[in-house]
N, C-alpha and C. Protein backbone atom coordinates (compact mmCIF):
# COMPACT_ATOMS: atom_id res chain seq x y z
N UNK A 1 115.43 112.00 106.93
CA UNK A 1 116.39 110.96 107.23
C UNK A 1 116.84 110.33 105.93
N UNK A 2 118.04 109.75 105.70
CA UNK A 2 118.77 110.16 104.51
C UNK A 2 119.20 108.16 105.07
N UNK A 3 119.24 107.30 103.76
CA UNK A 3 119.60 106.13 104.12
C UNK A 3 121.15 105.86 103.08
N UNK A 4 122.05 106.97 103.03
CA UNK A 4 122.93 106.96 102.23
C UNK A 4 123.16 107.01 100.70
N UNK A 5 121.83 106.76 100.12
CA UNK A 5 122.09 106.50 98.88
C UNK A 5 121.27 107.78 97.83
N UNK A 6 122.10 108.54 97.32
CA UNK A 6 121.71 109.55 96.20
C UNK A 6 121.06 109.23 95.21
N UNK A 7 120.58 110.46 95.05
CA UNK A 7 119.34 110.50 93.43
C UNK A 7 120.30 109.86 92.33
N UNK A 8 121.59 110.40 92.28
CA UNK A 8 122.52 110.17 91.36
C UNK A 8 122.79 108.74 90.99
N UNK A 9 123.23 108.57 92.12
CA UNK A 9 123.43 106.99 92.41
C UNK A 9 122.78 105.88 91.67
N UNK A 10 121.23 106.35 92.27
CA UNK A 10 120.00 105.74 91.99
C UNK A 10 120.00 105.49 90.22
N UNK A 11 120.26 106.57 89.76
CA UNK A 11 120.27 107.14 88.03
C UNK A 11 121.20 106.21 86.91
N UNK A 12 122.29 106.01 87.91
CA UNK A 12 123.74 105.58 87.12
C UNK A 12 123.65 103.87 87.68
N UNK A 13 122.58 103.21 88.27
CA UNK A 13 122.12 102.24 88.81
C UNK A 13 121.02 101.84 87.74
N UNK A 14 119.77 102.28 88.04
CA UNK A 14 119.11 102.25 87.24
C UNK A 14 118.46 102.49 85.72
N UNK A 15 119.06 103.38 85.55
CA UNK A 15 118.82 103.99 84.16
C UNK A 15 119.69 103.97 83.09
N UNK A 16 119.61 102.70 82.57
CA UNK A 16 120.31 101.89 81.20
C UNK A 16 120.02 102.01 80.39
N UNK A 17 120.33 102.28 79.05
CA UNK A 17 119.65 101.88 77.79
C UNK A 17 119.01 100.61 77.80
N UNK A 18 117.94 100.51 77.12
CA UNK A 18 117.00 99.80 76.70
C UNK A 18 117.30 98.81 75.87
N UNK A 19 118.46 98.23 76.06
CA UNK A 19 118.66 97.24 74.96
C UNK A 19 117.72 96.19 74.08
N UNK A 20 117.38 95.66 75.37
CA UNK A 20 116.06 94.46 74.77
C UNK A 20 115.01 94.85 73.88
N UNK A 21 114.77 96.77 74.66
CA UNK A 21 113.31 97.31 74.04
C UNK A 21 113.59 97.72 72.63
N UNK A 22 115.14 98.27 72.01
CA UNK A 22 115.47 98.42 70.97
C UNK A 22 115.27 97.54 69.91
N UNK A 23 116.23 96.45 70.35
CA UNK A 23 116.27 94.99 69.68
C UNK A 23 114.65 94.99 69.17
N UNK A 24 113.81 94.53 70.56
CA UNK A 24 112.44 94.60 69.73
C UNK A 24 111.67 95.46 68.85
N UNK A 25 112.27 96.57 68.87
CA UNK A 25 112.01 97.88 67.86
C UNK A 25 112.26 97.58 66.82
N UNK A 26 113.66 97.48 66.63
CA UNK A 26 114.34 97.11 64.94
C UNK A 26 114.21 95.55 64.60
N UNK A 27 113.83 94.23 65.25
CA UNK A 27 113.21 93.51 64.84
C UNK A 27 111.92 93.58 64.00
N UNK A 28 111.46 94.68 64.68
CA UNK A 28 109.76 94.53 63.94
C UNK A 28 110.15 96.18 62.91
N UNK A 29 111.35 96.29 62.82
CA UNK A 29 111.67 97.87 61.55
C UNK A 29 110.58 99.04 62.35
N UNK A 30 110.41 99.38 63.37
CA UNK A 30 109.82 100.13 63.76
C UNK A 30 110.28 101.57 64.11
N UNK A 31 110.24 102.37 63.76
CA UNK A 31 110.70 104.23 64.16
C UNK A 31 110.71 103.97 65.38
N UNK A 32 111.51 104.81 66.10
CA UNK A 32 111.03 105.42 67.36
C UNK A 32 110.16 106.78 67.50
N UNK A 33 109.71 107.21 66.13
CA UNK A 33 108.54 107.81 66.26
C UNK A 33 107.37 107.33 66.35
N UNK A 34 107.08 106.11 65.77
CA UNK A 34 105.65 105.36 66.16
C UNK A 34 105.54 104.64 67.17
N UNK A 35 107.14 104.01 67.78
CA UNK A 35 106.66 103.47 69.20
C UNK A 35 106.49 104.79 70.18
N UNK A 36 107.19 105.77 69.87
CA UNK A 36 106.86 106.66 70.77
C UNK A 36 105.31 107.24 70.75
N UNK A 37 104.63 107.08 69.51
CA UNK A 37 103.26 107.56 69.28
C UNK A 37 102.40 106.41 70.38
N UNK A 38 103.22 105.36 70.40
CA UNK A 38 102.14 104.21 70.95
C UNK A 38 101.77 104.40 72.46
N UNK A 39 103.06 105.45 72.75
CA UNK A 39 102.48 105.50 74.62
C UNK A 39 102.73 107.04 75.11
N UNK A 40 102.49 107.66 74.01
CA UNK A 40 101.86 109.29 74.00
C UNK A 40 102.66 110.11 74.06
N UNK A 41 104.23 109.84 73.54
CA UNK A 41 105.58 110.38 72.90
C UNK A 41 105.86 110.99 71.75
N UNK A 42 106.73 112.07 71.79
CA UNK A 42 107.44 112.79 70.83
C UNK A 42 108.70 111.49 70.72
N UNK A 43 108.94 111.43 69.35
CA UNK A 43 109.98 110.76 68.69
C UNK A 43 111.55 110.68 69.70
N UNK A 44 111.54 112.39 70.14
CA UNK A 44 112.66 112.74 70.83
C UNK A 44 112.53 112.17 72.15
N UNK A 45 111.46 112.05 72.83
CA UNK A 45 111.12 112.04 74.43
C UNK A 45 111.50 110.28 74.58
N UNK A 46 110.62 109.88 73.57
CA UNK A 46 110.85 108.48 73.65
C UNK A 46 112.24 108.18 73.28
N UNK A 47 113.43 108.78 72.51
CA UNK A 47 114.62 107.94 72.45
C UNK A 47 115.26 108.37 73.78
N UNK A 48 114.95 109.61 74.39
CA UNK A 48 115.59 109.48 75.35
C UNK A 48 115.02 108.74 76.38
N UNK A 49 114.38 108.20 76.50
CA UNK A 49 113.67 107.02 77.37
C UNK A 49 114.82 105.68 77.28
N UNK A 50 114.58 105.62 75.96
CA UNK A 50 115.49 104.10 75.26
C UNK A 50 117.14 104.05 75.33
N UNK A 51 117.32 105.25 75.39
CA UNK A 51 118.26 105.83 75.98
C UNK A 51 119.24 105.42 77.24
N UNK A 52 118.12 105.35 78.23
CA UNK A 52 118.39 105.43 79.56
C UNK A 52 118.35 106.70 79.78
N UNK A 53 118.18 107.96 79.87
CA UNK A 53 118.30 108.97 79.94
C UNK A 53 117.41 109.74 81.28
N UNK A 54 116.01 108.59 81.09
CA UNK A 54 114.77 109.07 81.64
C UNK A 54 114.21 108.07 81.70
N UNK A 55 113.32 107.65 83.13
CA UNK A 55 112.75 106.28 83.22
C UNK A 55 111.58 106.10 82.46
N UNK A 56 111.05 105.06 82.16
CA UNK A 56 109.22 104.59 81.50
C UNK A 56 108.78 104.41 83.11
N UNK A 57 107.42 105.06 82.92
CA UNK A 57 106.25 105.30 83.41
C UNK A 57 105.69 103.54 83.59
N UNK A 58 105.37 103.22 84.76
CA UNK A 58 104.81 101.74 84.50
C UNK A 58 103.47 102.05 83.44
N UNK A 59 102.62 102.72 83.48
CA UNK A 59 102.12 102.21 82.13
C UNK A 59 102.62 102.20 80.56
N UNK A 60 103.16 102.62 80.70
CA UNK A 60 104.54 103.14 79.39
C UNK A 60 105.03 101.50 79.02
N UNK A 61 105.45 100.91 80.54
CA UNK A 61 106.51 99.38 80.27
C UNK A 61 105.10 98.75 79.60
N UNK A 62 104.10 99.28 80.31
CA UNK A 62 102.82 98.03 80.26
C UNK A 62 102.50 98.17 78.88
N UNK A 63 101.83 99.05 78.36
CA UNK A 63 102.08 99.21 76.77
C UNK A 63 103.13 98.66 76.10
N UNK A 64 103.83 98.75 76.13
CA UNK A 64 104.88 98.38 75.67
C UNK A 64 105.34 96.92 75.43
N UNK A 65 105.28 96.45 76.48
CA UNK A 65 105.51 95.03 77.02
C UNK A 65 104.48 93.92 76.19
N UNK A 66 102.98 94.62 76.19
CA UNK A 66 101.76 94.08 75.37
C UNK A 66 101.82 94.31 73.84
N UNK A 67 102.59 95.05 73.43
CA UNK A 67 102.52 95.33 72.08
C UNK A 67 103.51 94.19 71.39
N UNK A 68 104.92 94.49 72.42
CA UNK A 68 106.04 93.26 71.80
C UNK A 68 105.61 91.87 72.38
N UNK A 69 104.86 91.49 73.10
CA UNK A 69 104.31 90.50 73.64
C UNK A 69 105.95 89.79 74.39
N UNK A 70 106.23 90.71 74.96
CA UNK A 70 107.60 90.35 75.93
C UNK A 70 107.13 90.95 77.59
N UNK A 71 107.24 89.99 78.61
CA UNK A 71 107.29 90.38 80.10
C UNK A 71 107.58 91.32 79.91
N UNK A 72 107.07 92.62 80.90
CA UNK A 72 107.61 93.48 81.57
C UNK A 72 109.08 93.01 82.27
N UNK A 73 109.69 92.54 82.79
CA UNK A 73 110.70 91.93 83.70
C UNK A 73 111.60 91.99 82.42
N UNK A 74 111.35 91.21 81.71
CA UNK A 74 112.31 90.67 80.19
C UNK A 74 112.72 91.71 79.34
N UNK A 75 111.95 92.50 79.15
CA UNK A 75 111.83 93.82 78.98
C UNK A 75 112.90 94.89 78.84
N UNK A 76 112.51 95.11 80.24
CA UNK A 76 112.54 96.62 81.16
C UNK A 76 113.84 96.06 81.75
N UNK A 77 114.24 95.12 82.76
CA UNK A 77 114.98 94.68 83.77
C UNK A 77 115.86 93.54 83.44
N UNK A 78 115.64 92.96 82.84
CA UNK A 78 117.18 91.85 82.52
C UNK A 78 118.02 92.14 81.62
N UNK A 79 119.13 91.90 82.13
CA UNK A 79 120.44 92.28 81.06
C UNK A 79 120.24 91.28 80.47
């Protein structure tokens, strides 16, 4: 049973670049090869994450979130 709404949909909805998570990247001069090292990423895997390309894994946000000492919510989810 199908409630109208596509994978696609879902993708071009949800899956934004990472603005906030960037910002906090190049605030602290950080690669996206070492944040990607921080939650068990290739340099490449992780920009396409930051990307929007491909979602983070909730432990991925959770790492993440603890390292920049920024909410998950603040994060991940607010424009």
């Amino acid at each position: 049973m199908s409630i109208g709404v596509s994978k696609e949909d879902l993708r071009v909805k949800y899956l934004l670049p990472k603005n906030k998570l960037r910002g906090a990247r190049n605030a602290q001069r950080l690669t996206t090869a070492f944040v990607g090292a921080l939650i068990g990423l290739s340099r490449r895997q992780y920009e396409l994450k930051e990307n929007g390309k491909y979602p983070f894994n909730d432990y991925e946000m959770l790492i993440l979130s603890e390292y920049f000492e920024i909410p998950v919510g603040t994060l991940f989810f607010e424009e």
